[in-house]
Protein backbone atom coordinates (compact mmCIF):
# COMPACT_ATOMS: atom_id res chain seq x y z
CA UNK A 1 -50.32 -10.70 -28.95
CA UNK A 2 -51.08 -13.86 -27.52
CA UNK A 3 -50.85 -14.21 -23.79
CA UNK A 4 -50.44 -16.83 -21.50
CA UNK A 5 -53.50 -17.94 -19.44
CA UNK A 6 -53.49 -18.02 -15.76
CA UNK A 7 -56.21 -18.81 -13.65
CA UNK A 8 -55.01 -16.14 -10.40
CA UNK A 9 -52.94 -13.02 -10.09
CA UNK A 10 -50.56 -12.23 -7.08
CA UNK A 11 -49.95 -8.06 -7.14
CA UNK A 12 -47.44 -7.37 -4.95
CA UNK A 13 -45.16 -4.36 -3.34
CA UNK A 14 -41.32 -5.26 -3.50
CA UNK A 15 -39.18 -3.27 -1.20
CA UNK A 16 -39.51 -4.59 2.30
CA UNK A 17 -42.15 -6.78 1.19
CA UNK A 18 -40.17 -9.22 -0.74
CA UNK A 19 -36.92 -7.65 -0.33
CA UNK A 20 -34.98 -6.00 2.65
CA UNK A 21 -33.86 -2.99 -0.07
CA UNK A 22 -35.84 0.48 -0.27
CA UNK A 23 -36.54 1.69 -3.92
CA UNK A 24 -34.19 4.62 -3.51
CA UNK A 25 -30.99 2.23 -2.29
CA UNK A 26 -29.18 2.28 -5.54
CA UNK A 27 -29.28 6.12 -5.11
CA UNK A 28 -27.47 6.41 -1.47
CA UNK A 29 -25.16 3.77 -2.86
CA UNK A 30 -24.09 5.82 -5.71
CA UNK A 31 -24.66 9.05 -3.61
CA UNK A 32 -23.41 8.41 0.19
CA UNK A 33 -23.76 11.86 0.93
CA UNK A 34 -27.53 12.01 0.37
CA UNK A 35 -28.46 8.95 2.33
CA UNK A 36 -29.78 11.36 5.26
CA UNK A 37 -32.23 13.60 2.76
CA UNK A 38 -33.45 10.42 1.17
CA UNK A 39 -34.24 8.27 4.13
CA UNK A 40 -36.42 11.58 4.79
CA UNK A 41 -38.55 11.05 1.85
CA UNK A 42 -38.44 8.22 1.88
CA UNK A 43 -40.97 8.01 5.14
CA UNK A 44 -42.31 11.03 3.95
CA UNK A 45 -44.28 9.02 1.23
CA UNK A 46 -44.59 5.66 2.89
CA UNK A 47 -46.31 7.37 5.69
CA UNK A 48 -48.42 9.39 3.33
CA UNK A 49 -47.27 12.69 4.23
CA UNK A 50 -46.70 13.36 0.80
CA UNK A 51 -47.48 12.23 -1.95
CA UNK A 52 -45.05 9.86 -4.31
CA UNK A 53 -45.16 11.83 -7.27
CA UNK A 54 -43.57 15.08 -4.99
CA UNK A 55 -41.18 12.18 -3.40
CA UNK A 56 -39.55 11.54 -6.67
CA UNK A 57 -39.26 14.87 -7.36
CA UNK A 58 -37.42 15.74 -4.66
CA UNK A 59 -35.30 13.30 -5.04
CA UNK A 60 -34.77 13.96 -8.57
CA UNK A 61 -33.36 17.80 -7.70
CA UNK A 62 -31.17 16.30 -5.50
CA UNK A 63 -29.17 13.89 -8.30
CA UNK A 64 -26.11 15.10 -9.16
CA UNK A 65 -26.50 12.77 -12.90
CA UNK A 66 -28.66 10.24 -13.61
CA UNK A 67 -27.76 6.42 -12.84
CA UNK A 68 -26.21 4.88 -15.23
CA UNK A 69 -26.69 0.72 -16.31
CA UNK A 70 -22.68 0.08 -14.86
CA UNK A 71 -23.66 2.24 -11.96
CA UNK A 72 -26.91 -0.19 -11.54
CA UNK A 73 -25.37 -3.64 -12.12
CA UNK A 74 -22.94 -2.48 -9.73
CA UNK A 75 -25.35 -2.34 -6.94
CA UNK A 76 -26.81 -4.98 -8.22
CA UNK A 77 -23.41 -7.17 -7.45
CA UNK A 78 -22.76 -5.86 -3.75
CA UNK A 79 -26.36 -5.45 -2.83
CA UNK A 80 -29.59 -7.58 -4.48
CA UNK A 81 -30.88 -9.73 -2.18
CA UNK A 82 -34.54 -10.96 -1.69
CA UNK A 83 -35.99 -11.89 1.40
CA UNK A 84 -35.66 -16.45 1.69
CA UNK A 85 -37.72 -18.22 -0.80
CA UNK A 86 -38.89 -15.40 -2.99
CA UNK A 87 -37.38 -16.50 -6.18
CA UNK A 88 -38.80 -19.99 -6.01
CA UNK A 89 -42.17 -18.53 -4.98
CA UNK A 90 -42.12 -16.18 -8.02
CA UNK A 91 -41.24 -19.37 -9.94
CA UNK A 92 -43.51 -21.93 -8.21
CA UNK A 93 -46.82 -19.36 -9.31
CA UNK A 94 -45.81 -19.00 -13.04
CA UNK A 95 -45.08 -22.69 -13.09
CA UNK A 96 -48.95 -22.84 -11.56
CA UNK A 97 -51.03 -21.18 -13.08
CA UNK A 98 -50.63 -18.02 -11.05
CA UNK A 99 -49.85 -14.54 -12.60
CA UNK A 100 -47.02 -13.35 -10.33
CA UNK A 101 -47.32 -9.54 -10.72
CA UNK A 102 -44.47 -6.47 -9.36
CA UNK A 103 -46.61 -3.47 -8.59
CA UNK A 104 -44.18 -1.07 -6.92
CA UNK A 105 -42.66 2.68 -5.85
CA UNK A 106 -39.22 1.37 -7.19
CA UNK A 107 -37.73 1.92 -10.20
CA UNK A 108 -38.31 0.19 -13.68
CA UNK A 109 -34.22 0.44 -14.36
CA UNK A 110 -33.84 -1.37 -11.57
CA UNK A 111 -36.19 -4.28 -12.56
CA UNK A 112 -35.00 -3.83 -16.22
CA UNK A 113 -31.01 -5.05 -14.91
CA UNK A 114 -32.25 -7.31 -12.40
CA UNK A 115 -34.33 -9.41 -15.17
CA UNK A 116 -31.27 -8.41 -17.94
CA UNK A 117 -28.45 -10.47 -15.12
CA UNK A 118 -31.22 -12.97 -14.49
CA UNK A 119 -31.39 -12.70 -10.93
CA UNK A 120 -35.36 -13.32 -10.94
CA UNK A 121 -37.84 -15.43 -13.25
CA UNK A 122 -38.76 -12.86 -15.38
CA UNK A 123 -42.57 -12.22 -14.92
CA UNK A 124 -45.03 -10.91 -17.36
CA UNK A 125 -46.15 -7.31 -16.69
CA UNK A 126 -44.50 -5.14 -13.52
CA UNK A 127 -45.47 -1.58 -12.58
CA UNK A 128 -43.06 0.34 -11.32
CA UNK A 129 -41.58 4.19 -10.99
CA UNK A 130 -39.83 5.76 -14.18
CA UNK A 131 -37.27 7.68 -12.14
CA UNK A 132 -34.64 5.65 -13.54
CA UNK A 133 -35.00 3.96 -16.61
CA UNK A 134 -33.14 2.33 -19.13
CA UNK A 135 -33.70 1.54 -23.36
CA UNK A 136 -36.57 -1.53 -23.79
CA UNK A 137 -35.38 -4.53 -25.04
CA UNK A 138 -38.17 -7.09 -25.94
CA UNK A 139 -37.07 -9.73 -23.42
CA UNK A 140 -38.22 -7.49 -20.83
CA UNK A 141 -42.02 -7.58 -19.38
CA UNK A 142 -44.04 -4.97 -19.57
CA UNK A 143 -43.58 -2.10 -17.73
CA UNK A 144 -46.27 0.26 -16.59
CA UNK A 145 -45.35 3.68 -15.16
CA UNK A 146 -46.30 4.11 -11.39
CA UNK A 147 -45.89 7.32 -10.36
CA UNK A 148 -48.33 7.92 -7.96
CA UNK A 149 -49.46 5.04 -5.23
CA UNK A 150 -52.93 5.16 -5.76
CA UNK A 151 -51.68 3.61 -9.28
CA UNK A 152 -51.37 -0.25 -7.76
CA UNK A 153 -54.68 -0.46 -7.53
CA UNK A 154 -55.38 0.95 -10.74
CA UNK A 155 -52.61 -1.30 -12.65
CA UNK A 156 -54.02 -4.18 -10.69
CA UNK A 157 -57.34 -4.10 -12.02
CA UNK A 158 -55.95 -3.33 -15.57
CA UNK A 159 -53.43 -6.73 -15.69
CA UNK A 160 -56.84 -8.27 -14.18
CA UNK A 161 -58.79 -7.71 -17.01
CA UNK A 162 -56.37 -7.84 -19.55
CA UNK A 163 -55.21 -11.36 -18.61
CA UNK A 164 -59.44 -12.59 -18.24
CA UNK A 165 -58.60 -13.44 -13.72
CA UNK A 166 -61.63 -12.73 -11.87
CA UNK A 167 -60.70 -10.27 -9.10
CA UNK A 168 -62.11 -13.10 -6.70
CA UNK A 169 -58.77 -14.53 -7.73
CA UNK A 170 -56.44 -12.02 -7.16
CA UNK A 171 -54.36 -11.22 -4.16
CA UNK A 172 -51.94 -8.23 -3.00
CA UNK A 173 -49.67 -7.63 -0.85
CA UNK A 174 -47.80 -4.87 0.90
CA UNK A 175 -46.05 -3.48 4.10
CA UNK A 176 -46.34 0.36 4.20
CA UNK A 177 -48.90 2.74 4.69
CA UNK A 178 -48.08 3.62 0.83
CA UNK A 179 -49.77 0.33 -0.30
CA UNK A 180 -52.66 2.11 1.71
CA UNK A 181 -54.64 2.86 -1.06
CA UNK A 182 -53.89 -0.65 -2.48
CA UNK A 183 -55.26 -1.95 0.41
CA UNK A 184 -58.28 0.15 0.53
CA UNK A 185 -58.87 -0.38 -3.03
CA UNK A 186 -59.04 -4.07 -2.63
CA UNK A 187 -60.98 -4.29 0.08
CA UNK A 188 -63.63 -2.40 -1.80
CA UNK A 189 -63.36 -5.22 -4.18
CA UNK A 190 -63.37 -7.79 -1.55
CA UNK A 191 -59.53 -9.22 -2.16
CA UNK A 192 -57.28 -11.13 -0.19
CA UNK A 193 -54.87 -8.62 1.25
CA UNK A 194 -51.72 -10.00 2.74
CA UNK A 195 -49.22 -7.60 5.30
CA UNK A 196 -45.69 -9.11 4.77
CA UNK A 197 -43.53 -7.47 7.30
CA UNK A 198 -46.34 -5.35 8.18
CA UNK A 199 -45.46 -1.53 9.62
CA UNK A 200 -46.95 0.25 11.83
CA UNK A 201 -47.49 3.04 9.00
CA UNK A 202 -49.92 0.28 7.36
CA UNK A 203 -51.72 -0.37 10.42
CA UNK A 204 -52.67 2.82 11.01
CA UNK A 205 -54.35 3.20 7.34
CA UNK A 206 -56.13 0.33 7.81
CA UNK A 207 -57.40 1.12 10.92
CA UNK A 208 -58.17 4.52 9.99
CA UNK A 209 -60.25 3.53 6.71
CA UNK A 210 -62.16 0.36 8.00
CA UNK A 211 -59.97 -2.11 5.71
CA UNK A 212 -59.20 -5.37 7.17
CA UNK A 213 -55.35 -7.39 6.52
CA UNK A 214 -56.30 -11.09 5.61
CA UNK A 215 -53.10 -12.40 6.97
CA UNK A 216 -49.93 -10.69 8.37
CA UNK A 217 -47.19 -12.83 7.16
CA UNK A 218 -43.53 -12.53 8.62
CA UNK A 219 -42.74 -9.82 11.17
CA UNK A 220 -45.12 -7.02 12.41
CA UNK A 221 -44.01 -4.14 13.25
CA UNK A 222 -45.57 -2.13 16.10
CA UNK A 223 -45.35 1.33 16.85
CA UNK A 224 -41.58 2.65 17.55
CA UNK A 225 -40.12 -0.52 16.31
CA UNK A 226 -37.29 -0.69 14.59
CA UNK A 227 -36.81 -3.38 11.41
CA UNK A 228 -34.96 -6.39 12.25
CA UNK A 229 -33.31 -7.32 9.03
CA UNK A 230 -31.81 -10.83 10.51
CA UNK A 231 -35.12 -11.91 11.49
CA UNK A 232 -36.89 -10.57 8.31
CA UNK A 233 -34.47 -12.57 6.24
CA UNK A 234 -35.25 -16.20 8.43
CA UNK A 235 -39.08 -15.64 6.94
CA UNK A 236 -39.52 -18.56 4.22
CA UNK A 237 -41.73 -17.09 1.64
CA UNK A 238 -42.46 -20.22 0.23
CA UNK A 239 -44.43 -20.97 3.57
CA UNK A 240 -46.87 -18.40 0.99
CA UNK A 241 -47.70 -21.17 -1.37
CA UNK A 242 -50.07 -23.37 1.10
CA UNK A 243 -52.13 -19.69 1.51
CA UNK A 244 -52.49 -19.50 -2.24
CA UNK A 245 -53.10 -23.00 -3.06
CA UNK A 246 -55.90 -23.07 -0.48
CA UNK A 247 -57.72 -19.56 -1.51
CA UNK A 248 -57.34 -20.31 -5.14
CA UNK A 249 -58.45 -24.01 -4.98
């Protein structure tokens, strides 16, 4: 199969990093009554007290059925949202030159409706968690199964290679201490790592394994405080394109 050439690759973390959701949000909204358990594991894994692939599990003995596509696209209509600007970003990098690359906890189904209702530029490759997923159709990208988060790094090296971008000429970003081991992957390899609405849980891996955040874009959150939504959503994410235009130059 022929692919397109790009010259840089942008691997990045999607729920509050590019979007104000959490990867388990279609669940509580078909599910109200498990909000409280979820919201649990939820920081259980981001803070790396356990690991993803027990996180889904959990969550999985918890589901009454699984979620259907109408039960999707209708949290899709009352709820998708990105944070300002990430849609044209997305857009502005394919149009450039620049692999724009989904490398996420959340789940493929939901990437699989949101491309399907065409509510983002539909992007090459995306890794993401087969906890919900729906049939293939060949309009989709392709999907790569991340079911642990140690796997970003891995996938990000793979779409690397396979697509002939130096890893001088790749860049990720996350938010949570579960793009940790993103983050310490690429900094053994010496990329650009970019915090967008950087927790405290990221920090704190950071800190702890020596790897240094590039830029911290958007809010930063410090210890004990608590996400301001109306802020996160005045961050332009275009402001983004002036960072990659001058590290990829």
């Amino acid at each position: 199969m022929t692919r397109k050439a790009y010259r840089a690759l942008i691997s990045s973390d999607w729920n509050q990093c590019l979007a104000p959701c959490s990867p388990f949000d279609v669940i509580t909204y078909v599910f109200p009554e498990l909000t409280s358990k979820i919201e649990i594991i939820f920081k259980s894994y981001t803070g790396n007290d356990i690991a993803l692939g027990a996180a889904v599990a959990k969550v999985c003995s918890l589901l009454p059925h699984p979620i259907s596509v109408a039960q999707m696209d209708a949290y899709l209509y009352d709820s998708f949202q990105t944070y300002t600007g990430v849609g044209e970003l997305i857009e502005w990098c394919l149009n450039n030159g620049i692999l724009f690359m989904i490398n996420t906890t959340g789940p493929i189904g939901y990437f699989q409706r949101v491309f399907a209702k065409k509510l983002l530029p539909v992007i090459p490759v995306l890794a993401a968690n087969p906890i919900i997923s729906y049939p293939m159709s060949k309009d989709e990208p392709y999907f790569y199964e991340l079911k642990e988060t140690r796997d970003k790094g891995k996938y990000t090296a793979i779409v690397s290679k396979e697509y002939g971008i130096p890893l001088k000429n790749v860049v990720i970003i996350g938010d949570s201490g579960g793009d940790g081991p993103h983050f310490e992957w690429g900094e053994k390899n010496s990329l650009y790592k970019i915090g967008s609405m950087t927790k405290q849980s990221l920090l704190e891996f950071c800190s702890s394994k020596n790897v240094e955040i590039d830029l911290q874009f958007g809010l930063v959150y410090g210890k004990g405080v608590q996400r301001d939504e109306k802020k996160e959503m005045s961050v332009d994410f275009l402001q983004l394109r002036s960072v990659f235009e001058k590290y990829f130059c």
